[in-house]
PDB file of N, CA and C in Angstrom:
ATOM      1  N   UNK A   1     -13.540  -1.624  11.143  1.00  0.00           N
ATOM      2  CA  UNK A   1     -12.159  -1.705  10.710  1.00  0.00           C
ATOM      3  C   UNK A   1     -12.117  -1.728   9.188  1.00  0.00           C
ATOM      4  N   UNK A   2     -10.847  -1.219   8.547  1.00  0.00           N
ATOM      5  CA  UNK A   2     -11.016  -1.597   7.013  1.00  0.00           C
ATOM      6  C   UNK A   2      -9.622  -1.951   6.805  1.00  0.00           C
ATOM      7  N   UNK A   3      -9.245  -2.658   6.205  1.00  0.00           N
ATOM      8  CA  UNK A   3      -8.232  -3.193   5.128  1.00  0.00           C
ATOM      9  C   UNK A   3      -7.897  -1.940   4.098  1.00  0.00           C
ATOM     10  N   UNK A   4      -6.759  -1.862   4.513  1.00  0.00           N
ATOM     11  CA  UNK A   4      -6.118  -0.880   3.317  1.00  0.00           C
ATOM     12  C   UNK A   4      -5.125  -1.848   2.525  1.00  0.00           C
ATOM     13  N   UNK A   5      -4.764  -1.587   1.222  1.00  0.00           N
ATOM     14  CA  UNK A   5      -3.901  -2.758   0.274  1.00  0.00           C
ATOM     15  C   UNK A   5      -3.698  -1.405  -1.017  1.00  0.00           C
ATOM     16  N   UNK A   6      -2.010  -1.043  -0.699  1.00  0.00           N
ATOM     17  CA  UNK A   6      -1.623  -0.260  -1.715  1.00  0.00           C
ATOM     18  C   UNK A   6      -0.478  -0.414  -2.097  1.00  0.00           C
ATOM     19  N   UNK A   7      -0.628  -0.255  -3.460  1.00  0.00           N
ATOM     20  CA  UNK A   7       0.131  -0.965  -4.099  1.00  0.00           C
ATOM     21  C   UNK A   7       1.140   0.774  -4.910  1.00  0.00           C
ATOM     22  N   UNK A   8       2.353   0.454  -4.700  1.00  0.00           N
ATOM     23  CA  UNK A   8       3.363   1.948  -5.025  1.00  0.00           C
ATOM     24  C   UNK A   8       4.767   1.066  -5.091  1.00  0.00           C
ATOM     25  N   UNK A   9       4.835   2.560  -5.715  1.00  0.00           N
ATOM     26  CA  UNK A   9       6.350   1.982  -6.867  1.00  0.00           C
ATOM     27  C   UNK A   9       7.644   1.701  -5.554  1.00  0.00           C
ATOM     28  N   UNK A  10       8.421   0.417  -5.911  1.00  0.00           N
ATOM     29  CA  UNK A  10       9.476   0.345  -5.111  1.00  0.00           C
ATOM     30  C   UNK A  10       9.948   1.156  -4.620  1.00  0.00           C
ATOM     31  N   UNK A  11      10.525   1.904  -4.984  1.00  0.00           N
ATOM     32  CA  UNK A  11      11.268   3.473  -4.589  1.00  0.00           C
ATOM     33  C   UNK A  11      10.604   4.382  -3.383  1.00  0.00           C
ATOM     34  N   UNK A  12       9.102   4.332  -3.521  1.00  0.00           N
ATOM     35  CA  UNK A  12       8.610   5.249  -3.010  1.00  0.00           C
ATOM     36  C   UNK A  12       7.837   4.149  -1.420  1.00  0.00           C
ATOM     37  N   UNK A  13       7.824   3.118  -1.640  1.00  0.00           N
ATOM     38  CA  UNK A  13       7.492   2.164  -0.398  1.00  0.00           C
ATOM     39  C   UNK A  13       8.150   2.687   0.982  1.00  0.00           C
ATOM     40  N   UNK A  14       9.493   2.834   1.249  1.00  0.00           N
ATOM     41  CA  UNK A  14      10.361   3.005   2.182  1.00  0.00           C
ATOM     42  C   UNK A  14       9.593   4.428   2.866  1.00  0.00           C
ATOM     43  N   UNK A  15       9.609   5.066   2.202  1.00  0.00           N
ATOM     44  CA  UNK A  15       9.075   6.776   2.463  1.00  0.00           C
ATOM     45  C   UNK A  15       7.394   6.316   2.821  1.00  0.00           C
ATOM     46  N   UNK A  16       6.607   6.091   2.297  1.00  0.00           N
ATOM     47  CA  UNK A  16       5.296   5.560   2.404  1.00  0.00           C
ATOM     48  C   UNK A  16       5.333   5.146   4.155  1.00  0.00           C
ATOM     49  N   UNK A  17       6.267   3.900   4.152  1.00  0.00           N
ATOM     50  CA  UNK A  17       6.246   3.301   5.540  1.00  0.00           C
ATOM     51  C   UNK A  17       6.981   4.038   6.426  1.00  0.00           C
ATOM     52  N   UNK A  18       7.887   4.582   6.534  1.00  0.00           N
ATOM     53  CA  UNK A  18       8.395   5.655   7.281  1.00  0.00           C
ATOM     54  C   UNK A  18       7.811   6.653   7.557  1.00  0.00           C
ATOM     55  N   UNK A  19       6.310   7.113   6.877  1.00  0.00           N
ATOM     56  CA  UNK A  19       5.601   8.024   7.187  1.00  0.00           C
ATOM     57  C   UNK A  19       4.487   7.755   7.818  1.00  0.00           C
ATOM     58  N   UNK A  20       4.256   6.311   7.968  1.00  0.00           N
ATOM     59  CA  UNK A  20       3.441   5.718   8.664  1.00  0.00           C
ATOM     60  C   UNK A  20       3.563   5.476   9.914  1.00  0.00           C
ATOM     61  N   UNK A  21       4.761   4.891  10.142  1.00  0.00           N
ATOM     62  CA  UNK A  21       5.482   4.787  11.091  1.00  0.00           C
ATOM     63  C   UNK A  21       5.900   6.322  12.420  1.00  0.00           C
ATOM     64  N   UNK A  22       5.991   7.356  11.406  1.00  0.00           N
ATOM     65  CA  UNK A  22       6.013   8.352  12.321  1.00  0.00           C
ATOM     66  C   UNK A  22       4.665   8.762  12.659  1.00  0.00           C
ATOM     67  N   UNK A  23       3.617   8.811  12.354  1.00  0.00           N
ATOM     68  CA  UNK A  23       2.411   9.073  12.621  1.00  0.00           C
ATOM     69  C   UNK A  23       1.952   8.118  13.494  1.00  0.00           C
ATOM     70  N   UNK A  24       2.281   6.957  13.966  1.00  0.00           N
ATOM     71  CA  UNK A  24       1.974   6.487  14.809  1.00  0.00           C
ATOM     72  C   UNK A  24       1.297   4.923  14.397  1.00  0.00           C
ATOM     73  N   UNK A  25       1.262   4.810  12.760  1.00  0.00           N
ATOM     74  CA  UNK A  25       1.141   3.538  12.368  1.00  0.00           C
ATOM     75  C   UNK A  25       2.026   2.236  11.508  1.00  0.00           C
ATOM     76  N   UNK A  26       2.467   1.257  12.733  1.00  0.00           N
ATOM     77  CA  UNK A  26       3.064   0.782  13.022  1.00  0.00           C
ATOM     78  C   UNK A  26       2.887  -0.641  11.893  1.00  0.00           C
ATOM     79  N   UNK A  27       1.723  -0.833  12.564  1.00  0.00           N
ATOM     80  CA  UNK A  27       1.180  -2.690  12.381  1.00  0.00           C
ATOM     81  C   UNK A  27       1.045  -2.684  10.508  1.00  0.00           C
ATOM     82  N   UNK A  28       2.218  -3.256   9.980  1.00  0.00           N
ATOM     83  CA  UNK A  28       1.803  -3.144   8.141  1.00  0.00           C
ATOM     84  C   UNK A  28       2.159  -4.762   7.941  1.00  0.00           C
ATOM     85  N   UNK A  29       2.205  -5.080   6.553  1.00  0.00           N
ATOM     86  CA  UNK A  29       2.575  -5.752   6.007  1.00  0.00           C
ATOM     87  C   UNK A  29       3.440  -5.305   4.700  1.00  0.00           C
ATOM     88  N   UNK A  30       4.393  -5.594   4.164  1.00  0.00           N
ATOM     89  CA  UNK A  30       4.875  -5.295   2.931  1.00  0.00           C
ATOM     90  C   UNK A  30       5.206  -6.542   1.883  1.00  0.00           C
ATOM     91  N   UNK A  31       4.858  -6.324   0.760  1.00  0.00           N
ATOM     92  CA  UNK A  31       5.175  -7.936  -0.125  1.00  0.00           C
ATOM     93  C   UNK A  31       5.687  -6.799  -1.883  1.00  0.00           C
ATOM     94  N   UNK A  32       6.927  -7.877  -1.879  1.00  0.00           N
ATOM     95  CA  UNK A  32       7.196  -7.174  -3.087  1.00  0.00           C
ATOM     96  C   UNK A  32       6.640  -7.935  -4.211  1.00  0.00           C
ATOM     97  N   UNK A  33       6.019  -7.412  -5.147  1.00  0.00           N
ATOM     98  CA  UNK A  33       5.227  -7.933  -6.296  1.00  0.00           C
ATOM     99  C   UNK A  33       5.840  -7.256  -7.687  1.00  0.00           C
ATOM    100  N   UNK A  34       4.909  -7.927  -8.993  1.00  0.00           N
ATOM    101  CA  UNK A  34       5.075  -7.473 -10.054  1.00  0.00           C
ATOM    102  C   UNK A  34       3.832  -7.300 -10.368  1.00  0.00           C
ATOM    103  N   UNK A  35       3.474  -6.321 -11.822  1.00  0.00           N
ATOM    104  CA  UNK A  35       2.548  -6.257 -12.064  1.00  0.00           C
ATOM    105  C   UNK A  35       2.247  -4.965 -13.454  1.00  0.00           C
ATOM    106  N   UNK A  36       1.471  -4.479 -13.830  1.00  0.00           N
ATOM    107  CA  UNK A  36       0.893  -3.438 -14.337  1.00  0.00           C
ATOM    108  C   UNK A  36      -0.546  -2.687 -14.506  1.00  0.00           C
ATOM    109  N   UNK A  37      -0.522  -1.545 -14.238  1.00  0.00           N
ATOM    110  CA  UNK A  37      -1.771  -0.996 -14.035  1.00  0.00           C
ATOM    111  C   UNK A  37      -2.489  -0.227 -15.883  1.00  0.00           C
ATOM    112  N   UNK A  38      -2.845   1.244 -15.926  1.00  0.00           N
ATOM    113  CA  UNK A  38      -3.292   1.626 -17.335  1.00  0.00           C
ATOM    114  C   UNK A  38      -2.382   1.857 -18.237  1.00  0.00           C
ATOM    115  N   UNK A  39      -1.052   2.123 -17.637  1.00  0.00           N
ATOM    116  CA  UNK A  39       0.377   2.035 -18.392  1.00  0.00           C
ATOM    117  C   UNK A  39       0.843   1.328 -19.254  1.00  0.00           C
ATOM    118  N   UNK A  40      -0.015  -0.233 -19.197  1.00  0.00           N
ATOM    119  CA  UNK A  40       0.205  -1.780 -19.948  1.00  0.00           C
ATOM    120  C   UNK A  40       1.928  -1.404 -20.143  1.00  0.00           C
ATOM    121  N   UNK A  41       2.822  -1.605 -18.871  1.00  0.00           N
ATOM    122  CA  UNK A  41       4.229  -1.472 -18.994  1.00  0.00           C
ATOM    123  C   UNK A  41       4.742  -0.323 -19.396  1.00  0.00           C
ATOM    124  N   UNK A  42       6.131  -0.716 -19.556  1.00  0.00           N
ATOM    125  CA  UNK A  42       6.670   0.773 -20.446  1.00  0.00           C
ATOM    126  C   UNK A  42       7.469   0.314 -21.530  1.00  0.00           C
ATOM    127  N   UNK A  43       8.209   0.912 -22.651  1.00  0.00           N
ATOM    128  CA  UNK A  43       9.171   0.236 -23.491  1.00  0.00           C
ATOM    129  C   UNK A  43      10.325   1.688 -23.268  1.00  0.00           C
ATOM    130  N   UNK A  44      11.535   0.643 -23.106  1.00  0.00           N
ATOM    131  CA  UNK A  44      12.533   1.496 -23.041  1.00  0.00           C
ATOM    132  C   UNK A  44      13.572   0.886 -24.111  1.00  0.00           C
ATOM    133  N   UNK A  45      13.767   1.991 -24.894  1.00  0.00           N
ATOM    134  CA  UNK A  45      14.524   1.295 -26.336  1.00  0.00           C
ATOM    135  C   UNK A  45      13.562   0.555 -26.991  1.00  0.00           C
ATOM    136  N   UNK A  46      14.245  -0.690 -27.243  1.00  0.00           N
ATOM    137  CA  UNK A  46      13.253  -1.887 -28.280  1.00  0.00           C
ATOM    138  C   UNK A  46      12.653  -2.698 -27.618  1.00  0.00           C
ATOM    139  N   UNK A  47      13.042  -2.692 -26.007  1.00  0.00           N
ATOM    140  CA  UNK A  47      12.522  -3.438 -24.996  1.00  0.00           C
ATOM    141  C   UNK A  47      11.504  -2.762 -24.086  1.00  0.00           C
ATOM    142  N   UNK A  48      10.271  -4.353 -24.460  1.00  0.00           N
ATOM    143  CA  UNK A  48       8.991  -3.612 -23.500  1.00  0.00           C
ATOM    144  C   UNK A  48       8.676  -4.459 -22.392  1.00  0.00           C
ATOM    145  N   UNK A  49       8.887  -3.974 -21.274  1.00  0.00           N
ATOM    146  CA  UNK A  49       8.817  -4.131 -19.547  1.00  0.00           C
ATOM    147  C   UNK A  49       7.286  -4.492 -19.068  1.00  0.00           C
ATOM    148  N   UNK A  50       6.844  -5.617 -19.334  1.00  0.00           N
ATOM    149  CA  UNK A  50       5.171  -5.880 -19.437  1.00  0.00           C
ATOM    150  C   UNK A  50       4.987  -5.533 -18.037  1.00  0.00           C
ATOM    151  N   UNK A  51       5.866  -6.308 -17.152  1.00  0.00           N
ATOM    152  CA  UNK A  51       5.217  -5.886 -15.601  1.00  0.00           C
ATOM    153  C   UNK A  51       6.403  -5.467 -15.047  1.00  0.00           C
ATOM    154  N   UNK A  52       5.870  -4.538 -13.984  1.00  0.00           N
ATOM    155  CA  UNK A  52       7.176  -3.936 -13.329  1.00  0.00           C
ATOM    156  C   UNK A  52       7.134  -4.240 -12.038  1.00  0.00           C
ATOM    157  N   UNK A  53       7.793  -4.373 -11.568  1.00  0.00           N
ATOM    158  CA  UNK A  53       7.979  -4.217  -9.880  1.00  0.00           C
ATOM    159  C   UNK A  53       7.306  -3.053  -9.179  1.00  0.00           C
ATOM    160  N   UNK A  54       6.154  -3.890  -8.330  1.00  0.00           N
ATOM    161  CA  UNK A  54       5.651  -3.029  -7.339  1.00  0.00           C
ATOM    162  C   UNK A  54       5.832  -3.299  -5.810  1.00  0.00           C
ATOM    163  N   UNK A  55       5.827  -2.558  -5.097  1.00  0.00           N
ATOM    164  CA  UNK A  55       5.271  -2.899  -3.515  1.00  0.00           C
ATOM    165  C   UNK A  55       3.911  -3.128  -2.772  1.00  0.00           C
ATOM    166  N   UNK A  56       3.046  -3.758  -2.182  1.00  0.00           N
ATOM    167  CA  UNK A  56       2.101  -4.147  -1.852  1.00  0.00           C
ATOM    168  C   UNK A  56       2.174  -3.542  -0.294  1.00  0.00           C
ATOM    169  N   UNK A  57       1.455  -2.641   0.572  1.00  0.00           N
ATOM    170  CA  UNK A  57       1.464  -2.240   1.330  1.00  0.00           C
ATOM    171  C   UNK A  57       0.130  -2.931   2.483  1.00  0.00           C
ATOM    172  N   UNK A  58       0.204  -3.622   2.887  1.00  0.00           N
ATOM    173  CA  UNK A  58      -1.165  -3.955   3.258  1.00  0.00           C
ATOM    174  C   UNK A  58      -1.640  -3.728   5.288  1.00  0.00           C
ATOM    175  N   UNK A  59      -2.551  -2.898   5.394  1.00  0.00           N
ATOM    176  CA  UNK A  59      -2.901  -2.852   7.157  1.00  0.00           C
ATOM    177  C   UNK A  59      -3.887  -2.983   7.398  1.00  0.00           C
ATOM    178  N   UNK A  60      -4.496  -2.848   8.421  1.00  0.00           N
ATOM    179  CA  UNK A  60      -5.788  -2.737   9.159  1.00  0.00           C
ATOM    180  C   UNK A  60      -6.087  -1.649   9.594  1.00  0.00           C
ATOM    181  N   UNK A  61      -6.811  -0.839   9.796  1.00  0.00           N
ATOM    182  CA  UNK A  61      -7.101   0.705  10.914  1.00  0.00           C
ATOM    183  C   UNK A  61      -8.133   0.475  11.221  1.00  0.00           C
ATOM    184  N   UNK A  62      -8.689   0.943  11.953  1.00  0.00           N
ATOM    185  CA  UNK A  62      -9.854   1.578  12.782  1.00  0.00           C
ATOM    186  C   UNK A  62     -10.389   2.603  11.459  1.00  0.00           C
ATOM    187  N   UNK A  63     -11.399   2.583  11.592  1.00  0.00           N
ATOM    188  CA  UNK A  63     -12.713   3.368  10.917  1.00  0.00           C
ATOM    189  C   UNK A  63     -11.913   4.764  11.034  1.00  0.00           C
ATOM    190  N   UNK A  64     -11.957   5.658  11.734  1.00  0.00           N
ATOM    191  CA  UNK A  64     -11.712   6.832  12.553  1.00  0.00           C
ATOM    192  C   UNK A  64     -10.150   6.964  11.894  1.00  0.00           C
ATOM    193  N   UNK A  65      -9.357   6.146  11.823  1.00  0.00           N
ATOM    194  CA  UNK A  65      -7.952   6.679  11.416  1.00  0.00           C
ATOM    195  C   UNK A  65      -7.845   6.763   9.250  1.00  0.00           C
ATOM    196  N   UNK A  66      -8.793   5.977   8.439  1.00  0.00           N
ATOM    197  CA  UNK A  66      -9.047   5.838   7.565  1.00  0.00           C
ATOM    198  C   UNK A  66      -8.418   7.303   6.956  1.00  0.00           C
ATOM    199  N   UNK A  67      -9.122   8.030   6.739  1.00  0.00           N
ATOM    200  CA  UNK A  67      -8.713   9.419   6.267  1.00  0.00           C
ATOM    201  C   UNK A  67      -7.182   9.768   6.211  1.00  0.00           C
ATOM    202  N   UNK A  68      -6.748   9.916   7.666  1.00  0.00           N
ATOM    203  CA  UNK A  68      -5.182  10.224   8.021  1.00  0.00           C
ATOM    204  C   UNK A  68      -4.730   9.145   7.173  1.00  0.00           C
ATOM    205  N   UNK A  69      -4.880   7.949   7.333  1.00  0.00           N
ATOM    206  CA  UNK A  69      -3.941   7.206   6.167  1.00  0.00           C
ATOM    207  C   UNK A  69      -4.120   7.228   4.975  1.00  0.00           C
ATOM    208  N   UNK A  70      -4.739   7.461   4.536  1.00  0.00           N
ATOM    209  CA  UNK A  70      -5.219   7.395   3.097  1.00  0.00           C
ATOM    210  C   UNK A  70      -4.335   8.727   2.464  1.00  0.00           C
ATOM    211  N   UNK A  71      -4.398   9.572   3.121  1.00  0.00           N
ATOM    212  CA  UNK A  71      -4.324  11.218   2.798  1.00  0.00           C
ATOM    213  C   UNK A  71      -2.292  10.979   2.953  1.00  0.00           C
ATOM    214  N   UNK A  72      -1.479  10.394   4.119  1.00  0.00           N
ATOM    215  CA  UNK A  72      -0.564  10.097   4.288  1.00  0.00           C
ATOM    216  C   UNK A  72       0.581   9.031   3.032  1.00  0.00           C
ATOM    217  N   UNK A  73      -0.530   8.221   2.708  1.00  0.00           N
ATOM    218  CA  UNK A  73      -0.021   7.411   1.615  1.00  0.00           C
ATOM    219  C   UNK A  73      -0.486   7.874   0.351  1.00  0.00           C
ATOM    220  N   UNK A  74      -1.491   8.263   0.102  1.00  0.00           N
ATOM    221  CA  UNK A  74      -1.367   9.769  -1.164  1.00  0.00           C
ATOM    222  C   UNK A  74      -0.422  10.787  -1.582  1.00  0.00           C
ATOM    223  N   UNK A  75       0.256  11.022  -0.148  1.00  0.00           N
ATOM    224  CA  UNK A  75       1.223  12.094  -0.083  1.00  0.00           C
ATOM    225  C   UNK A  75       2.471  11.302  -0.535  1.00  0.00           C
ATOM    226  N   UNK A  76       2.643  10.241   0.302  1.00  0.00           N
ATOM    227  CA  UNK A  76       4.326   9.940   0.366  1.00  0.00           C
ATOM    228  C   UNK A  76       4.394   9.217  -0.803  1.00  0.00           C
ATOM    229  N   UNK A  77       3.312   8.743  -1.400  1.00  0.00           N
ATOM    230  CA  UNK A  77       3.585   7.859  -2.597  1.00  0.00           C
ATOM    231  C   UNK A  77       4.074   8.688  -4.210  1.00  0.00           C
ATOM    232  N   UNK A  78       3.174   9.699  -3.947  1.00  0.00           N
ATOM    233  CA  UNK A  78       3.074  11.130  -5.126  1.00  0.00           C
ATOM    234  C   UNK A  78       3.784  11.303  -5.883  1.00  0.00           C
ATOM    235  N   UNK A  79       4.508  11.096  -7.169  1.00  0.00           N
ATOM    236  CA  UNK A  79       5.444  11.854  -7.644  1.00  0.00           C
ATOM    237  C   UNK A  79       5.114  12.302  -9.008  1.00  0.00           C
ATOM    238  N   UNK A  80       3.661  11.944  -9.336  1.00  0.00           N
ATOM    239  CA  UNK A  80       2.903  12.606 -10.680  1.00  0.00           C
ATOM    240  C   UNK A  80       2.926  12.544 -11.634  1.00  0.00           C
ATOM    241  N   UNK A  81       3.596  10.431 -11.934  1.00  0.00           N
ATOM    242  CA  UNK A  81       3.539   9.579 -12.827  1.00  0.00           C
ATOM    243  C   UNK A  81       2.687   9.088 -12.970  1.00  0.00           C
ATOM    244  N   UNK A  82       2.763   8.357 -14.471  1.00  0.00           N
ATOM    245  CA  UNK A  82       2.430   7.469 -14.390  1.00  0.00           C
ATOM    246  C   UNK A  82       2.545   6.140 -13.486  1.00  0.00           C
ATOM    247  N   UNK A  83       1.756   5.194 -12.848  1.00  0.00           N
ATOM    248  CA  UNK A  83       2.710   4.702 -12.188  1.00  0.00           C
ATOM    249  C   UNK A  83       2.651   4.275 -10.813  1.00  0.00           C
ATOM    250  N   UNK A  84       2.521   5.890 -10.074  1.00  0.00           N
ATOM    251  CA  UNK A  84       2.524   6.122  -8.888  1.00  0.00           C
ATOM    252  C   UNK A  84       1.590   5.194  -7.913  1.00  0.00           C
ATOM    253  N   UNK A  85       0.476   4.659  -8.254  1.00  0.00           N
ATOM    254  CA  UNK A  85       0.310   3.372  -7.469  1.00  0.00           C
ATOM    255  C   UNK A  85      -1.671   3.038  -7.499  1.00  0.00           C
ATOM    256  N   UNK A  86      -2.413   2.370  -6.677  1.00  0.00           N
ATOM    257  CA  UNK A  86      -3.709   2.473  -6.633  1.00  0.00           C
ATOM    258  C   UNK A  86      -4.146   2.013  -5.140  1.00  0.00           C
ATOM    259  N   UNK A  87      -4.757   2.459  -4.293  1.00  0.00           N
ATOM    260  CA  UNK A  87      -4.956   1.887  -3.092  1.00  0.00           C
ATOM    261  C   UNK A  87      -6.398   1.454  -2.561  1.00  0.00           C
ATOM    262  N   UNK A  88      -6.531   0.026  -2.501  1.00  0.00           N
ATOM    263  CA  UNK A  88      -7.907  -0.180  -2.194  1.00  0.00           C
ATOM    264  C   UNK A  88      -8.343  -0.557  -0.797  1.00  0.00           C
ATOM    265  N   UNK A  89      -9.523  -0.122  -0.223  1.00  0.00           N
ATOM    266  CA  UNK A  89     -10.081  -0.112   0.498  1.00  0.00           C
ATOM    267  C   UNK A  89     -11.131  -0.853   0.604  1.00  0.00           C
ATOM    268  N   UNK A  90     -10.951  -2.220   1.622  1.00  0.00           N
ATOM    269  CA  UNK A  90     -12.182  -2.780   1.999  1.00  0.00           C
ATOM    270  C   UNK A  90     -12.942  -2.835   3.570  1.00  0.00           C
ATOM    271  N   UNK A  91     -13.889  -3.555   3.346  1.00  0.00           N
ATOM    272  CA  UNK A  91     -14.441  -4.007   5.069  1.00  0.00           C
ATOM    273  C   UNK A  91     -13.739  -5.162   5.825  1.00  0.00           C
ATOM    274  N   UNK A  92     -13.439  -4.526   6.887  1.00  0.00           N
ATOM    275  CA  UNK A  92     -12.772  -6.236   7.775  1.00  0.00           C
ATOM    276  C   UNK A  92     -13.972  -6.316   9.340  1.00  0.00           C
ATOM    277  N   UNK A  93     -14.187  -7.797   8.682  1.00  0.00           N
ATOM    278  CA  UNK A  93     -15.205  -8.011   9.424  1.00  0.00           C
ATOM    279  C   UNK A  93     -15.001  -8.470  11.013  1.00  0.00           C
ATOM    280  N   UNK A  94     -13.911  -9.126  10.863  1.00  0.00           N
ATOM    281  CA  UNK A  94     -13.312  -9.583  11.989  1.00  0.00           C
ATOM    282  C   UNK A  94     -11.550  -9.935  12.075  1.00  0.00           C
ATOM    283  N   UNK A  95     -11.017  -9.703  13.254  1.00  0.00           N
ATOM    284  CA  UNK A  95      -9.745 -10.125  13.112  1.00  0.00           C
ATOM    285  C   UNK A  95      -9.319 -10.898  14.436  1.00  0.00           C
ATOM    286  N   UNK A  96      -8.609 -11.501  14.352  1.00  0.00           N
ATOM    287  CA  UNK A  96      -8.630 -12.793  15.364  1.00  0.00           C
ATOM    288  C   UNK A  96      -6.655 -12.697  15.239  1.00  0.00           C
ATOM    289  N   UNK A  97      -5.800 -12.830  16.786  1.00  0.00           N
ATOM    290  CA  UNK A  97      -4.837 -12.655  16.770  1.00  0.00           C
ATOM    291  C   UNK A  97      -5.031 -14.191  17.196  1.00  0.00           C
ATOM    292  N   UNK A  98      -3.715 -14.559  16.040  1.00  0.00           N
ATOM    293  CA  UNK A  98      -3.590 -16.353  16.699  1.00  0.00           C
ATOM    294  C   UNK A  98      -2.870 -17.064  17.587  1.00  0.00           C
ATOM    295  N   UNK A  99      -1.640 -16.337  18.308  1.00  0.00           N
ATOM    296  CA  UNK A  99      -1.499 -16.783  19.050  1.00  0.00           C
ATOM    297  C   UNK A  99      -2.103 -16.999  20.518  1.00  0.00           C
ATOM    298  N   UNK A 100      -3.092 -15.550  20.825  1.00  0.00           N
ATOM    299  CA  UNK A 100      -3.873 -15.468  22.075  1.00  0.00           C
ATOM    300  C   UNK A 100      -5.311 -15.718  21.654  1.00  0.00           C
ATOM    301  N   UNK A 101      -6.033 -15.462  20.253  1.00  0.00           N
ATOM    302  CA  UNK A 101      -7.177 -15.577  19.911  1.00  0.00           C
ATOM    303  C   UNK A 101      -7.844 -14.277  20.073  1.00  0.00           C
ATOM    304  N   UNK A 102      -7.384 -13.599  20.930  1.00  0.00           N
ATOM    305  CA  UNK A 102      -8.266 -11.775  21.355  1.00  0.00           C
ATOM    306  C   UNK A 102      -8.819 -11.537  19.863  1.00  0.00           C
ATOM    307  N   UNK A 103      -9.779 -11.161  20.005  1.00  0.00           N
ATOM    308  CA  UNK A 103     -10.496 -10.427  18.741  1.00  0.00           C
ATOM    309  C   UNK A 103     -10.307  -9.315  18.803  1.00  0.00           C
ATOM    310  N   UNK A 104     -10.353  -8.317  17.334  1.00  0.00           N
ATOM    311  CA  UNK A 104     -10.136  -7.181  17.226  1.00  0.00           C
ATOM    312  C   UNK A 104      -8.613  -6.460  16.912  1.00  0.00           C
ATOM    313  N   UNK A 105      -8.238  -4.909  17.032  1.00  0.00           N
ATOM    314  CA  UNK A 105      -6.637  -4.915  16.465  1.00  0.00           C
ATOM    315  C   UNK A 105      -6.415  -5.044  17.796  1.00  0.00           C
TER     316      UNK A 105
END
């Protein structure tokens, strides 16, 4: 299994998860955050915006679906800013549902 955790601009979250959602992946998490990536903000006028509002996208998949999502949230996130987001990928070693305990998704 791996942990996906991507992080994309407010705007483009809704579309991200709606494209997930039609493909058949369901199970997310979403958390709205702040933050900044190589941009160190933006200044608009005399005013500089240190962190901006991001979305935090976070799931689980199966090994085997990795690709399709990755390639899916590449797409829907895209708009060829600065900006546009960073998505990391780790190992999940185990997952444990707490109300029944079943291991696994």
């Amino acid at each position: 299994m791996k942990m996906i955790r991507a992080i994309v601009r407010p705007d483009s979250a809704d579309v991200v998860t709606d494209g997930l959602a039609d493909a058949g992946y369901y199970t997310m998490t979403k958390i709205n955050a702040f933050g900044r990536g190589k941009q160190k903000g933006i200044t608009v006028g005399g005013v500089h915006y240190d962190e901006l509002p991001k979305t935090l996208i976070m799931m689980v998949v199966e090994d085997d679906a990795l690709d399709e999502v990755l390639k899916l949230i590449k797409y829907k996130a895209y708009s060829g800013n600065y900006g546009d987001g960073k998505i990391f990928v780790t190992d999940v070693e185990q997952a444990i549902t707490v109300r029944t305990g079943q291991t696994g998704l």
